[in-house]
Protein backbone atom coordinates (compact mmCIF):
# COMPACT_ATOMS: atom_id res chain seq x y z
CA UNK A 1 59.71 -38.90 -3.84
CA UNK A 2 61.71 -40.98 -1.31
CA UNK A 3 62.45 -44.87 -1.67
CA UNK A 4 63.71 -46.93 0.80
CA UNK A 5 64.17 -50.52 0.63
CA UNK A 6 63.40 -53.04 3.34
CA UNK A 7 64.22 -56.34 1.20
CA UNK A 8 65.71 -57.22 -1.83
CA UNK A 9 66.61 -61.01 -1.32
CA UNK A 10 64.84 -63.35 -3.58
CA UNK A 11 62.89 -66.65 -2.90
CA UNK A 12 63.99 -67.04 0.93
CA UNK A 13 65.21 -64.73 3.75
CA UNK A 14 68.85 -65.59 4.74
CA UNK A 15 70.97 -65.22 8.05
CA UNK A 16 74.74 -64.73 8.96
CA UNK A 17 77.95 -62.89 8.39
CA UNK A 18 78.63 -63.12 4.20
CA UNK A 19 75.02 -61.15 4.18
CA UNK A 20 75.14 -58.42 6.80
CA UNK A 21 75.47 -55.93 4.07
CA UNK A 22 72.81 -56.34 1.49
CA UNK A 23 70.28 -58.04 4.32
CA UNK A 24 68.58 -61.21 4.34
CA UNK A 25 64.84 -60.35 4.37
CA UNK A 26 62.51 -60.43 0.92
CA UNK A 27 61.22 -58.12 -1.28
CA UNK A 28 59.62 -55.14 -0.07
CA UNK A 29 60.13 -51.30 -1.04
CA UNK A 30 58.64 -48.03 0.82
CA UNK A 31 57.40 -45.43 -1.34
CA UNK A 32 56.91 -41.81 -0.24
CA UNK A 33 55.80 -38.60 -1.56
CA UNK A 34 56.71 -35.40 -0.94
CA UNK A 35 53.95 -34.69 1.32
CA UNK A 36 54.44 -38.19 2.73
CA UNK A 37 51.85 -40.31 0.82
CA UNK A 38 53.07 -43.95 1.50
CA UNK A 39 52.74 -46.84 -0.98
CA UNK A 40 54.65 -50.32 -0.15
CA UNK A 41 55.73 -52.75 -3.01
CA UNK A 42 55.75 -55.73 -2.13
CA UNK A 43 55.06 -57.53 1.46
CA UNK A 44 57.96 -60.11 1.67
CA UNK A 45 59.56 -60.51 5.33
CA UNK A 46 61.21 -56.93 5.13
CA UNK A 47 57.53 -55.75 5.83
CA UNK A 48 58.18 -56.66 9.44
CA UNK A 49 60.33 -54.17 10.48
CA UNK A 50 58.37 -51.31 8.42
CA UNK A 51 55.41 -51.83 10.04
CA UNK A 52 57.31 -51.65 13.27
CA UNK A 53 58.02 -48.33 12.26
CA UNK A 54 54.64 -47.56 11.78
CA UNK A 55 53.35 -48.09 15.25
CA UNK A 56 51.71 -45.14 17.14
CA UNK A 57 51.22 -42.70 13.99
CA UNK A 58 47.41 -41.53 13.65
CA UNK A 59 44.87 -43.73 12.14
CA UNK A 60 46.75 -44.16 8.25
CA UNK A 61 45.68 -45.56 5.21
CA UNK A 62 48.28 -47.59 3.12
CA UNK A 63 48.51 -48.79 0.12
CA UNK A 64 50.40 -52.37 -0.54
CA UNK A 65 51.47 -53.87 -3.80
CA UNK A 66 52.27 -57.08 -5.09
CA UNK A 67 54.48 -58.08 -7.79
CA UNK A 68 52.65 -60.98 -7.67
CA UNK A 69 51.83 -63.92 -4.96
CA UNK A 70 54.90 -66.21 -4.66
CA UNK A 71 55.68 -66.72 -0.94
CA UNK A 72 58.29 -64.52 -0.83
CA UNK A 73 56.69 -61.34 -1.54
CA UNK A 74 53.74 -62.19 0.90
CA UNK A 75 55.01 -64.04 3.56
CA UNK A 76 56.03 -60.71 5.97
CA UNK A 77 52.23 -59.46 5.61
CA UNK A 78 51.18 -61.80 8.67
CA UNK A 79 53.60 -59.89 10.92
CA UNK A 80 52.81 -56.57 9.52
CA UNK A 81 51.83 -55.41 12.71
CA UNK A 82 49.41 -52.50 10.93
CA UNK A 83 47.44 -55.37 9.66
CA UNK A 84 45.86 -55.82 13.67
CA UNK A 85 45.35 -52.32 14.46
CA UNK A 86 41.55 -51.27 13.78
CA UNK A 87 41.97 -47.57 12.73
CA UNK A 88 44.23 -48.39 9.94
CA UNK A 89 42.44 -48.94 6.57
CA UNK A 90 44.80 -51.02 3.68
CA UNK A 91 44.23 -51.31 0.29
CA UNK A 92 45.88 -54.20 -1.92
CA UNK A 93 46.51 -54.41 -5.19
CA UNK A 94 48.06 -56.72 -7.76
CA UNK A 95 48.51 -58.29 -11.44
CA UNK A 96 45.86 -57.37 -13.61
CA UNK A 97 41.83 -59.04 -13.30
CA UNK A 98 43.63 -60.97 -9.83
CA UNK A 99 41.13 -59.31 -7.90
CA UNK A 100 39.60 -61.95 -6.49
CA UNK A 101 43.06 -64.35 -6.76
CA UNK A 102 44.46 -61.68 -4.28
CA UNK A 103 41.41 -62.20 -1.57
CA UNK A 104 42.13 -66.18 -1.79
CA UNK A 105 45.63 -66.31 -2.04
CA UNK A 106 45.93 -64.31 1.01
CA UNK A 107 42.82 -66.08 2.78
CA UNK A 108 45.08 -69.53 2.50
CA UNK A 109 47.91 -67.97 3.48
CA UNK A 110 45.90 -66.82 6.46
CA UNK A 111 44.22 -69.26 7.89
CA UNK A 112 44.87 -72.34 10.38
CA UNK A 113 46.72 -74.22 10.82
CA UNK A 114 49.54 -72.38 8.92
CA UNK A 115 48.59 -68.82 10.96
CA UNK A 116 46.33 -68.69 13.73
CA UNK A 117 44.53 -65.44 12.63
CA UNK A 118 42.11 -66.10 9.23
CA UNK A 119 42.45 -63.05 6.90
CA UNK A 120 39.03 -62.09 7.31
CA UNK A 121 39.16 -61.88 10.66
CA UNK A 122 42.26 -59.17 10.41
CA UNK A 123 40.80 -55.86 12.62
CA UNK A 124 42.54 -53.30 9.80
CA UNK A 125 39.66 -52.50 7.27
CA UNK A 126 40.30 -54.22 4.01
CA UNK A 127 39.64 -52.48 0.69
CA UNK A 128 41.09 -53.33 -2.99
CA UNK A 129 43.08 -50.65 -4.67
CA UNK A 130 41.03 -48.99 -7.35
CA UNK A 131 43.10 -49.34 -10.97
CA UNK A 132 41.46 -48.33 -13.58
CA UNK A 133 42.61 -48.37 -17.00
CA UNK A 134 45.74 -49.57 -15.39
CA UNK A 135 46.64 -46.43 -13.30
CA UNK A 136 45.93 -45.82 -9.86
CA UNK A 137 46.21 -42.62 -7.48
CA UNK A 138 48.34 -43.21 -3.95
CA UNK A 139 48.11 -39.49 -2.91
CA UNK A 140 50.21 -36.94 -5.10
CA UNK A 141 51.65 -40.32 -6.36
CA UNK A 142 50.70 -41.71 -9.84
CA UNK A 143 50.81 -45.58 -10.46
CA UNK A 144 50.92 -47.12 -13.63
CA UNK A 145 50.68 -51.10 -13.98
CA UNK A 146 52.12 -53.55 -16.66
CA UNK A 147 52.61 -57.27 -16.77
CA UNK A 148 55.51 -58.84 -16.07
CA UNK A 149 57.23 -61.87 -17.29
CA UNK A 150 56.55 -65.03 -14.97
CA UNK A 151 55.06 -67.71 -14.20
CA UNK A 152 51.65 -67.81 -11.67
CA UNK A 153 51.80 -64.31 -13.55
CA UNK A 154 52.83 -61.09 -11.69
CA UNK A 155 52.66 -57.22 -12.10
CA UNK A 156 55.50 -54.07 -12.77
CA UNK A 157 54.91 -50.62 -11.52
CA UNK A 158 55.85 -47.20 -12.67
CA UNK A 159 55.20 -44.42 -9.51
CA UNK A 160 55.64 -40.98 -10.76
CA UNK A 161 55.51 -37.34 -9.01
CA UNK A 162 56.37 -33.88 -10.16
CA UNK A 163 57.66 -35.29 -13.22
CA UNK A 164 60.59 -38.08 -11.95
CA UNK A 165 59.72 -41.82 -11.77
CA UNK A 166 60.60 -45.05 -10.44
CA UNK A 167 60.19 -48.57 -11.86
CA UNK A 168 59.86 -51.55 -10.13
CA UNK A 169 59.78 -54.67 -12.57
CA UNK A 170 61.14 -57.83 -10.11
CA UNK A 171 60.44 -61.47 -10.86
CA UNK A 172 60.72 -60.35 -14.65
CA UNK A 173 62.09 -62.55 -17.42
CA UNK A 174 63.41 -60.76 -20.02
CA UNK A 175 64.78 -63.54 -22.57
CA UNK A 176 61.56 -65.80 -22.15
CA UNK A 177 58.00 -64.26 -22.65
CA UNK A 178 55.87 -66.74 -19.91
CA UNK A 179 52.34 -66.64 -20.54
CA UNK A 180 50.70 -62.95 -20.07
CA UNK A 181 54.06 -61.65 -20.52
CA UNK A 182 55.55 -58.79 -22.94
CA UNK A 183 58.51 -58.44 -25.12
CA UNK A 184 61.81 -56.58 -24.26
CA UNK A 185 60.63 -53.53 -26.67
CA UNK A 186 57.47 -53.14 -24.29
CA UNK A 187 59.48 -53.12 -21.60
CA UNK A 188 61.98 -50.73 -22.53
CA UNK A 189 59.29 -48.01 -23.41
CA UNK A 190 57.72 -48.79 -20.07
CA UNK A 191 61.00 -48.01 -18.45
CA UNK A 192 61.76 -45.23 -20.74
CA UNK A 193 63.42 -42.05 -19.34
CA UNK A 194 62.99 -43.52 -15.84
CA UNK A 195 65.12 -42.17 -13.06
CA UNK A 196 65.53 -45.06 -11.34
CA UNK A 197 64.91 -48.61 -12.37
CA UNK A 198 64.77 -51.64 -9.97
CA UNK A 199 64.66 -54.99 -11.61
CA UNK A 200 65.15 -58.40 -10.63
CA UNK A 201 68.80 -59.44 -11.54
CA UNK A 202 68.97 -62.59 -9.67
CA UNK A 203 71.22 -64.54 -12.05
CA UNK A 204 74.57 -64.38 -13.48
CA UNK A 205 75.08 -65.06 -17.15
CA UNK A 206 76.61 -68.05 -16.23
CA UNK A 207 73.93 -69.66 -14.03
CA UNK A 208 71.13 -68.23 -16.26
CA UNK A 209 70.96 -71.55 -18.85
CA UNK A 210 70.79 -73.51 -16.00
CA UNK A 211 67.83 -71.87 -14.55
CA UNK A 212 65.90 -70.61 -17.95
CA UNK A 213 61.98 -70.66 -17.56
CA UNK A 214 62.30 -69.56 -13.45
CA UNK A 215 60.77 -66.43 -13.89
CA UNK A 216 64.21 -64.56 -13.68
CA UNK A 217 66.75 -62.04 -15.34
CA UNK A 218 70.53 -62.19 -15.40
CA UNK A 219 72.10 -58.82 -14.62
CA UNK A 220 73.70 -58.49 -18.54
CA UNK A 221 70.26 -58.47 -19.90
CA UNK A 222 69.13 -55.82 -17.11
CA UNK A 223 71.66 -53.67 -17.84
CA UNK A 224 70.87 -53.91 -21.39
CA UNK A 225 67.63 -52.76 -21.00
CA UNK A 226 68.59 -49.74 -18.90
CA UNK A 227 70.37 -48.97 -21.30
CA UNK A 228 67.97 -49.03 -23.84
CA UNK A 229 65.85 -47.67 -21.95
CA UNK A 230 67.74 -44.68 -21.25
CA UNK A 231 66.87 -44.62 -17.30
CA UNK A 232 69.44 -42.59 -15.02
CA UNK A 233 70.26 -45.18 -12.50
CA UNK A 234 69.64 -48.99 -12.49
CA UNK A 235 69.11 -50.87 -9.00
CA UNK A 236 70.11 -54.74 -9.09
CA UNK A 237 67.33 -56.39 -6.98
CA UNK A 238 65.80 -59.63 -5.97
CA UNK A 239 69.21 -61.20 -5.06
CA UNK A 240 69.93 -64.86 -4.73
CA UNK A 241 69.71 -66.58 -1.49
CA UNK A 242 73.12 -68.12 -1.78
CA UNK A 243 74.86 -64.68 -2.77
CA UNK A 244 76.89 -63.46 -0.24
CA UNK A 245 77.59 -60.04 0.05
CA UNK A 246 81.31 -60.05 -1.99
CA UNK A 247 79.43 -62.11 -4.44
CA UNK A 248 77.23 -58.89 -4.96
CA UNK A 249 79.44 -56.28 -4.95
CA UNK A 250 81.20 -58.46 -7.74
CA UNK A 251 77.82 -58.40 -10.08
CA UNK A 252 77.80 -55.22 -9.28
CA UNK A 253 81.63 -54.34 -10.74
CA UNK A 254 80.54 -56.00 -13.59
CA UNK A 255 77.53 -54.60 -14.57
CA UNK A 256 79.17 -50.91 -13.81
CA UNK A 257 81.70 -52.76 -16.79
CA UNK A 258 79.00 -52.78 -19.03
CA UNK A 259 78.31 -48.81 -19.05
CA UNK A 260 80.59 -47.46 -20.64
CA UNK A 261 78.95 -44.95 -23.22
CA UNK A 262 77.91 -41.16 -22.27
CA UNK A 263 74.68 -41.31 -20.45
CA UNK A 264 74.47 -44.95 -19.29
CA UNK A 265 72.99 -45.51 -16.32
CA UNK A 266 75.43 -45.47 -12.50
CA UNK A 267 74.48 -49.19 -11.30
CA UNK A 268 73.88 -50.57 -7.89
CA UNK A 269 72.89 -53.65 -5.88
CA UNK A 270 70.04 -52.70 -3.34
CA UNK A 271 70.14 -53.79 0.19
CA UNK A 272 68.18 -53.37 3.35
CA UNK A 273 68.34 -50.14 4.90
CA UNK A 274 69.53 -48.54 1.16
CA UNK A 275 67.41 -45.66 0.33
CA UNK A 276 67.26 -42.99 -2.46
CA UNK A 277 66.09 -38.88 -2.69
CA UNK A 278 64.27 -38.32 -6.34
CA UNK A 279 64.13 -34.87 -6.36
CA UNK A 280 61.24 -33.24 -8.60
């Protein structure tokens, strides 16, 4: 299984020289198997340049996503440029029983005068990915689903293969349980024995009390539940539109402070272009 990240700022994109290294575009996260299933997480503005990529491969089906609907983890699916080309079929997926919120949230987003093309009009079939029991198949890979903690609601995904995993829990907060939300116990054996762990850690410590109820995580708490978890590396995401890059590497410095007991998990702050091998 291969990740690669194509966003991991949080509410807005950003611009300019104090970001060039972690990027400026929103959440989104490409998935691949070994035999090169492909599942995205996520459609925020980084999904522009993936489906760039894309362009010119046979006819493909793809599987997107969401964390949940917040603008900045749709807002890059307009400009997906898959999403015009007729021989491509896409299946979305989301939070729990938001079947039909996807399908409307996406039809306003869609529609005139704030895009020119309605959703229903896109030519790429449309189908809903098929969870059951909250699992879900994307080739060899193996999805499960869990609620996170925020408001609007929102979604967490464990993707497994050939026995290694990866979590994705962004938009997650851990110290306040929003409504639909779990407890840092269910979280933790959701995460349990993963080997890697991406989580929002858009806060400091500091600016957390300031911001409590947002729908976020400060990077102590993340770390804490890595920890606890037991995962083998932990992957700071969801950054804060004002943090520059030296900002970041210093969360970064101090979280690595934190782990400092055999085992812990190595730490890092995710960026565009960043991408990660996990080896079965």
């Amino acid at each position: 299984m291969r990740v690669r990240c194509h966003g991991a700022r949080g509410s807005v994109p950003v611009s300019g020289p104090e970001h060039l290294r972690y990027g400026g575009d929103t959440s989104c996260l490409e998935v691949r198997s070994s035999r090169g299933d492909l599942l995205i997480l996520d459609a925020g503005t980084g999904i522009r340049l993936l489906g760039c990529e894309l362009l010119g491969h046979e006819p493909f089906d793809l599987t997107i996503l969401f964390s949940h609907y917040h603008w900045d983890h749709i807002q890059g699916l307009p400009f997906f440029k898959p999403l015009y080309d007729p021989r491509v079929t896409l299946r979305l997926g989301g939070c729990r029983d938001a079947r039909g919120e996807l399908t409307r949230v996406l039809s306003r987003a869609l529609r005139p005068p704030l895009f020119p093309v309605p959703f229903e009009k896109v030519p790429a079939r449309i189908e809903v990915a098929p969870f059951e029991n909250e699992s879900l198949r994307v080739g060899a890979l193996s999805v499960r689903r869990i609620a996170t903690s925020h408001p609007n609601r929102g979604a967490g995904f464990r993707i497994e293969e050939n026995g290694r995993s990866l979590v994705y829990l962004t938009d997650n907060e851990l110290s306040l349980r929003h409504r639909g939300g779990l407890s840092f116990a269910d979280y933790a054996a959701f995460c349990r024995g993963a080997d890697l762990l991406i989580h929002d850690a858009e806060y400091t410590p500091e600016e957390y009390p300031h911001r409590r109820g947002w729908g976020h995580s400060h990077f102590m708490e993340v770390a804490a539940l890595a920890r606890e978890a037991k995962v083998g590396r932990l992957g700071l995401f969801h950054h804060n539109q004002e943090r520059t890059d030296q900002a970041l590497d210093q969360i970064v410095e101090r979280c690595r402070a934190l782990f400092d007991r055999p085992g812990d998990p190595a730490c890092e702050a995710l960026g565009q272009g960043w991408a990660a091998d996990i080896p079965a």
